[in-house]
PDB file of N, CA and C in Angstrom:
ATOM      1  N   UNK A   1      14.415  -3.422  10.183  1.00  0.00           N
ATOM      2  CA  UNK A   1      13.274  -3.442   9.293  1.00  0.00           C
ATOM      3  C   UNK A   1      12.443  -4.693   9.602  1.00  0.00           C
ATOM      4  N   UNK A   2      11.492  -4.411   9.666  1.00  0.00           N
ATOM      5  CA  UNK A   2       9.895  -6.024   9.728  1.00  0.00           C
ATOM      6  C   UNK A   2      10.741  -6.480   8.825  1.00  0.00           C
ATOM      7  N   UNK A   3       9.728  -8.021   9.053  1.00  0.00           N
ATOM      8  CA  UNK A   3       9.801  -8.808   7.947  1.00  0.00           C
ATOM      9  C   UNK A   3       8.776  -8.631   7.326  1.00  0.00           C
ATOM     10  N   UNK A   4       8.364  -8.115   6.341  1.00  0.00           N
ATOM     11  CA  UNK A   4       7.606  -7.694   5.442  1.00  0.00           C
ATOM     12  C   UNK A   4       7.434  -8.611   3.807  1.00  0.00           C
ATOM     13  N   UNK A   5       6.201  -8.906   3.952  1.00  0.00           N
ATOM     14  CA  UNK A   5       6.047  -9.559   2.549  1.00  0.00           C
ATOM     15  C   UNK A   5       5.369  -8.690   1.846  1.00  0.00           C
ATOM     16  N   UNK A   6       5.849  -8.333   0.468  1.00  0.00           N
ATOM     17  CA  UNK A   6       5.577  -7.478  -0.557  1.00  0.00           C
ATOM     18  C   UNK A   6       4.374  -8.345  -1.366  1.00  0.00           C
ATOM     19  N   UNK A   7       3.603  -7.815  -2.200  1.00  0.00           N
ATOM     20  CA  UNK A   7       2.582  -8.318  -2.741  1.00  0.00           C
ATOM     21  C   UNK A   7       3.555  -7.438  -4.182  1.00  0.00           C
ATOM     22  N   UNK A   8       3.212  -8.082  -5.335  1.00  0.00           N
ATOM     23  CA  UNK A   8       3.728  -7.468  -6.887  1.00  0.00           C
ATOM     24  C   UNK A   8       3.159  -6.101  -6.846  1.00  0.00           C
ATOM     25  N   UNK A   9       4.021  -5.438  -7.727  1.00  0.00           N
ATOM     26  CA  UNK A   9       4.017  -3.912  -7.681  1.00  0.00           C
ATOM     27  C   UNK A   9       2.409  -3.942  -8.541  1.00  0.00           C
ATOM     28  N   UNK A  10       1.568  -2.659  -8.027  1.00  0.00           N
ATOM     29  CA  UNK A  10       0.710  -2.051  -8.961  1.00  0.00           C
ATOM     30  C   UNK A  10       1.214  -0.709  -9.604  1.00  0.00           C
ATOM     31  N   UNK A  11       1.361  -0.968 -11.056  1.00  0.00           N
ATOM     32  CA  UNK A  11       1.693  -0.002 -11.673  1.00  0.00           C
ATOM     33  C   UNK A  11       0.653   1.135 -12.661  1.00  0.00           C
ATOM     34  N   UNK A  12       0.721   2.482 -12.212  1.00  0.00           N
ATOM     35  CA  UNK A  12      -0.271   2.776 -13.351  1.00  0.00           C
ATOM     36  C   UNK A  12       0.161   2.873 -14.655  1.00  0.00           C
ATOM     37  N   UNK A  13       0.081   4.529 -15.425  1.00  0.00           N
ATOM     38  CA  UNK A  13       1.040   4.545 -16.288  1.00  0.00           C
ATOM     39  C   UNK A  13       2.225   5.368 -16.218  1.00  0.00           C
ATOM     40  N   UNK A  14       3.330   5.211 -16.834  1.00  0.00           N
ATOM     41  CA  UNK A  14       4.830   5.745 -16.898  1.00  0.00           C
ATOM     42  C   UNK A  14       5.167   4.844 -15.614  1.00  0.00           C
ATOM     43  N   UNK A  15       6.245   5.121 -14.708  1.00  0.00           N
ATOM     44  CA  UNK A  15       6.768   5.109 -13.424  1.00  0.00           C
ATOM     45  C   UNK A  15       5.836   4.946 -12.141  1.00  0.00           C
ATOM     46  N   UNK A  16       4.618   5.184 -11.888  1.00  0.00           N
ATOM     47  CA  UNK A  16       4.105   5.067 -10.848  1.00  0.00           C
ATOM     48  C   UNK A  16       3.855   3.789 -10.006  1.00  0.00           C
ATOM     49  N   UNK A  17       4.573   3.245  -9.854  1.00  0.00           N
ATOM     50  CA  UNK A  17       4.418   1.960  -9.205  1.00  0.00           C
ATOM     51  C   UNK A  17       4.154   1.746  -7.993  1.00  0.00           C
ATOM     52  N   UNK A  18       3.658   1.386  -6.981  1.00  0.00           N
ATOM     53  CA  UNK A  18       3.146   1.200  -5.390  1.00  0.00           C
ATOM     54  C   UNK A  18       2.825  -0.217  -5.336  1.00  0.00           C
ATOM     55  N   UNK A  19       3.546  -0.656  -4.078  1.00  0.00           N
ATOM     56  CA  UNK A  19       3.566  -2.248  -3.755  1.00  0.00           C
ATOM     57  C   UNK A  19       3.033  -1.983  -1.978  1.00  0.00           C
ATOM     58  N   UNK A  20       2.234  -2.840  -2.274  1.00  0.00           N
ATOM     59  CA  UNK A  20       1.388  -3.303  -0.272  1.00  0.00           C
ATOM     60  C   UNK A  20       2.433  -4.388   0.196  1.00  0.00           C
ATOM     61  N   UNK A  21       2.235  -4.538   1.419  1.00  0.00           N
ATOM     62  CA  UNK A  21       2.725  -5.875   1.844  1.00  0.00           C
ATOM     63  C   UNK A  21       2.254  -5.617   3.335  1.00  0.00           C
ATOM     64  N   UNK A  22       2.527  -6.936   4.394  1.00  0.00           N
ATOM     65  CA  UNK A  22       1.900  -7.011   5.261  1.00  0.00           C
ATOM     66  C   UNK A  22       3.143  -7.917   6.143  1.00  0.00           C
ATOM     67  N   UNK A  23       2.535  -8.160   7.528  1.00  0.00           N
ATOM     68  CA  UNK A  23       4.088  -8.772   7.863  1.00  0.00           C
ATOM     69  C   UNK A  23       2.757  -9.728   9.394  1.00  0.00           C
ATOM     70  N   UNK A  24       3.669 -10.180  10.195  1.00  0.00           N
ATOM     71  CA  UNK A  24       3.107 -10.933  10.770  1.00  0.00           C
ATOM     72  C   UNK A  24       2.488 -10.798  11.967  1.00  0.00           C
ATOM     73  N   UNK A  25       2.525 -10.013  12.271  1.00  0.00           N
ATOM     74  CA  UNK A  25       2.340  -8.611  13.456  1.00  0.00           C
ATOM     75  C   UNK A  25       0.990  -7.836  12.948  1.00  0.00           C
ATOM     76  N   UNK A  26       0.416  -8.328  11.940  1.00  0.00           N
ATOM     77  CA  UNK A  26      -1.076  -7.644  11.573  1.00  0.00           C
ATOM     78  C   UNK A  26      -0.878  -6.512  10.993  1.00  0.00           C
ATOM     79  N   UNK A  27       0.336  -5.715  10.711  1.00  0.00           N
ATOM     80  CA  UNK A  27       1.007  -4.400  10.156  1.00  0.00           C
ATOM     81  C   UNK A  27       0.513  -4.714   8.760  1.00  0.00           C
ATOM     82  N   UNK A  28       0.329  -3.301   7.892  1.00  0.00           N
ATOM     83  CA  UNK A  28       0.628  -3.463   6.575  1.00  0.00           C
ATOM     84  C   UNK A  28       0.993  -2.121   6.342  1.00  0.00           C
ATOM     85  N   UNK A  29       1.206  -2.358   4.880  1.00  0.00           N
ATOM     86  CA  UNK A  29       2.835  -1.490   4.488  1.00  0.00           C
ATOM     87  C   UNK A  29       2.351  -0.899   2.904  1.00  0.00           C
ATOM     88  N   UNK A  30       2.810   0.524   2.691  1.00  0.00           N
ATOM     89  CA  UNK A  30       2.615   1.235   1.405  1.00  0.00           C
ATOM     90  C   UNK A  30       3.735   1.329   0.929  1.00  0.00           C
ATOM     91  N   UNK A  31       4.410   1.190  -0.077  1.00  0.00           N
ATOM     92  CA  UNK A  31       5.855   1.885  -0.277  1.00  0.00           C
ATOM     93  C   UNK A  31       5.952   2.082  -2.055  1.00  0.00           C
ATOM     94  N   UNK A  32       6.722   2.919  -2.415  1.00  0.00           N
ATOM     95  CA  UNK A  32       6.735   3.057  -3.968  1.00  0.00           C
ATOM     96  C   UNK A  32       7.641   1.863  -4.405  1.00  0.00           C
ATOM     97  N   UNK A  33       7.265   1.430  -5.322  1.00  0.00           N
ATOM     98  CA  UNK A  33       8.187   0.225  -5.880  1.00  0.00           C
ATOM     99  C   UNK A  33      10.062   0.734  -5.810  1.00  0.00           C
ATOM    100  N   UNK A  34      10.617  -0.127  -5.664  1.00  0.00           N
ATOM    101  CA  UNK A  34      12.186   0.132  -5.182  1.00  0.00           C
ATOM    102  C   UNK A  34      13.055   1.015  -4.274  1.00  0.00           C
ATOM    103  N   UNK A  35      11.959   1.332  -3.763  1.00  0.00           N
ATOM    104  CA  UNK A  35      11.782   1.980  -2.314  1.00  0.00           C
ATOM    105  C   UNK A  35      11.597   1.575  -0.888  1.00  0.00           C
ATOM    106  N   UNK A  36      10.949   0.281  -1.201  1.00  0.00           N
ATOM    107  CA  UNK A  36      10.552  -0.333   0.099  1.00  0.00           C
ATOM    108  C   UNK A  36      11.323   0.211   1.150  1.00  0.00           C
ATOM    109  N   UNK A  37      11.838   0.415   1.537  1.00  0.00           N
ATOM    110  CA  UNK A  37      12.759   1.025   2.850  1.00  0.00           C
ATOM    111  C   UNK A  37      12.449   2.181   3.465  1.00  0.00           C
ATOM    112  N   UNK A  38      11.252   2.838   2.515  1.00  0.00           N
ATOM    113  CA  UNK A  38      10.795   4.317   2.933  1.00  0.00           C
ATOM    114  C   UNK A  38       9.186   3.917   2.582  1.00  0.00           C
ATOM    115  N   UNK A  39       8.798   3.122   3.639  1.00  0.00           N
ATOM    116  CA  UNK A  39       7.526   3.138   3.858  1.00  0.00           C
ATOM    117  C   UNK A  39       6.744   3.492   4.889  1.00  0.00           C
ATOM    118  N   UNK A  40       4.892   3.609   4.468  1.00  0.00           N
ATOM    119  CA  UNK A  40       4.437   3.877   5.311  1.00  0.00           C
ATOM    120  C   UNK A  40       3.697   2.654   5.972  1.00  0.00           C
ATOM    121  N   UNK A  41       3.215   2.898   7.193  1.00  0.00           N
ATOM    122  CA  UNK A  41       2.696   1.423   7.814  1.00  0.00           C
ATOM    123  C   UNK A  41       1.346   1.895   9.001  1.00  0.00           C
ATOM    124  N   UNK A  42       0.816   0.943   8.910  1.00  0.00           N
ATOM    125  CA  UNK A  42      -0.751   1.184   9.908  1.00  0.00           C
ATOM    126  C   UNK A  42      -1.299  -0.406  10.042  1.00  0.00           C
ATOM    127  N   UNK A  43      -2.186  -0.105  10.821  1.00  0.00           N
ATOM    128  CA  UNK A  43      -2.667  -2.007  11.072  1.00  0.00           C
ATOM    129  C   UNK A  43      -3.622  -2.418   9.595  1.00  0.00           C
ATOM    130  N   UNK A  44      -3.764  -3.351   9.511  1.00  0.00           N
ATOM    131  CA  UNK A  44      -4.502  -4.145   8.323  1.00  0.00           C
ATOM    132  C   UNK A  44      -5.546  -3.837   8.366  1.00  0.00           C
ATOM    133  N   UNK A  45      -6.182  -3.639   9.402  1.00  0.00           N
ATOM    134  CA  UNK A  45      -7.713  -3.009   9.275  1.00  0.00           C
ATOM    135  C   UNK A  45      -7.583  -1.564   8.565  1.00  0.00           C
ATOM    136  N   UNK A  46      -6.694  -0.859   8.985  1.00  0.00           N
ATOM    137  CA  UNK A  46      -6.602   0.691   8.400  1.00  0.00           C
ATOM    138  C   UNK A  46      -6.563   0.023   7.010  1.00  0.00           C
ATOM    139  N   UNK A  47      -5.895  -0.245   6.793  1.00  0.00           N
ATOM    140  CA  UNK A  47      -5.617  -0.779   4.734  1.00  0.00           C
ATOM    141  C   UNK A  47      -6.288  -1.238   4.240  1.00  0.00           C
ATOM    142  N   UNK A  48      -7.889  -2.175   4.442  1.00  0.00           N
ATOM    143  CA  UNK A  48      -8.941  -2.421   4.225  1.00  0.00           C
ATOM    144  C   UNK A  48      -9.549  -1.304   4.267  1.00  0.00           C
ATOM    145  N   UNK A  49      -9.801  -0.442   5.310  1.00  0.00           N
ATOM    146  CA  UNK A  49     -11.170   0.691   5.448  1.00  0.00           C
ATOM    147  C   UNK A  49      -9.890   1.827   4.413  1.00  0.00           C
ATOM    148  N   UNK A  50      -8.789   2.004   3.831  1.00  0.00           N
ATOM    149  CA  UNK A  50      -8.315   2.533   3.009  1.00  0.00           C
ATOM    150  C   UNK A  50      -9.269   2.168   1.393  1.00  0.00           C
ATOM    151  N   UNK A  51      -8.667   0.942   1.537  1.00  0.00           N
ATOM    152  CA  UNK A  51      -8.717   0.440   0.008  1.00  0.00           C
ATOM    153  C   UNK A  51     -10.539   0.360  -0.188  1.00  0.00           C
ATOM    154  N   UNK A  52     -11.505  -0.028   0.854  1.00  0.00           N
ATOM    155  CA  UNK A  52     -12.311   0.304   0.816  1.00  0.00           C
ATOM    156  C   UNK A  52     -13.281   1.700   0.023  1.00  0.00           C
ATOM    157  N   UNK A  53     -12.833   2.333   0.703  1.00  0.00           N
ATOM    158  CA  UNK A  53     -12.959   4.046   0.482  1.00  0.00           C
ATOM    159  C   UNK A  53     -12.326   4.483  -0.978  1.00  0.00           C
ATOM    160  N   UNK A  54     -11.420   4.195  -1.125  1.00  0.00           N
ATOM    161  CA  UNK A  54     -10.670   4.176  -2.486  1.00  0.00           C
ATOM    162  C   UNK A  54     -11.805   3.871  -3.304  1.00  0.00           C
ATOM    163  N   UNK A  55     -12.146   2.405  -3.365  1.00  0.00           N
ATOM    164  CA  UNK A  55     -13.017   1.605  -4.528  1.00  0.00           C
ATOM    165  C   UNK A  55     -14.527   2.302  -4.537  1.00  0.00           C
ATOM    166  N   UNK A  56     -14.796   3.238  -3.081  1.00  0.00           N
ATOM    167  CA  UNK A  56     -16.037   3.580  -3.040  1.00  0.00           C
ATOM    168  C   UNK A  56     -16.059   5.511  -3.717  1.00  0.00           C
ATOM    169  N   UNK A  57     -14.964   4.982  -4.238  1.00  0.00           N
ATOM    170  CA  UNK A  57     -15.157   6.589  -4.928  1.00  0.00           C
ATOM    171  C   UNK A  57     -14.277   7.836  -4.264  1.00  0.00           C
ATOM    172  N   UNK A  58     -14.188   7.827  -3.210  1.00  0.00           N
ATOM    173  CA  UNK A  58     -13.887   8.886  -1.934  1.00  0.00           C
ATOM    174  C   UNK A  58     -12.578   9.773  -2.299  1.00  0.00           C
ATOM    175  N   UNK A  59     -11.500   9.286  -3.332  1.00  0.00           N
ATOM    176  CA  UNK A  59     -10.550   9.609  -3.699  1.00  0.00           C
ATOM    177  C   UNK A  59     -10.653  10.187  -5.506  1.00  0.00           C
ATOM    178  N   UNK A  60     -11.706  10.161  -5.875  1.00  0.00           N
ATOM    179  CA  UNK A  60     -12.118  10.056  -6.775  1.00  0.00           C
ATOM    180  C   UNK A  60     -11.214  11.671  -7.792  1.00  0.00           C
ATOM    181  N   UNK A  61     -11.519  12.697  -6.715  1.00  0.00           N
ATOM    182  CA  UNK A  61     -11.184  13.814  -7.050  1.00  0.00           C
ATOM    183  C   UNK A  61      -9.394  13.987  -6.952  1.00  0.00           C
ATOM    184  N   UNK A  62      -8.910  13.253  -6.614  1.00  0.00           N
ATOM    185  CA  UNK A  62      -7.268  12.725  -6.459  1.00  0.00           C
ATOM    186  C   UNK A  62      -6.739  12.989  -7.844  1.00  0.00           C
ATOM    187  N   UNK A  63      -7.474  12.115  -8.501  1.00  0.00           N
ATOM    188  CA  UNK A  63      -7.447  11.573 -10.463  1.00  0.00           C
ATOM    189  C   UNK A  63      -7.623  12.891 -11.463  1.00  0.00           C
TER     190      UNK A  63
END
């Protein structure tokens, strides 16, 4: 496993929890809170033009 640094869980409501983290290798990382071990991973730029798109609405219909 990377060495991976977790950022604090974002939780919505009930159980849904999802924690980012990033490691030193420019990787960053999706995983459900207490899960970390079953994550997904892409470069840091992907997770910006993610979270980007997210905030710009694009997922909107997800909700």
């Amino acid at each position: 496993m990377p060495d991976i640094t977790w950022e604090a869980p974002f939780c919505g409501e009930g159980n849904s929890c999802f924690r980012l983290g990033t490691d030193a290798e420019g990787n960053a990382y999706i995983a459900v809170n207490g899960q970390e071990e079953h994550y997904l991973t892409d470069t840091a730029d992907a997770l910006r033009a993610l979270i980007s798109e997210i905030k710009a609405g694009k997922a909107d219909h997800l909700l």
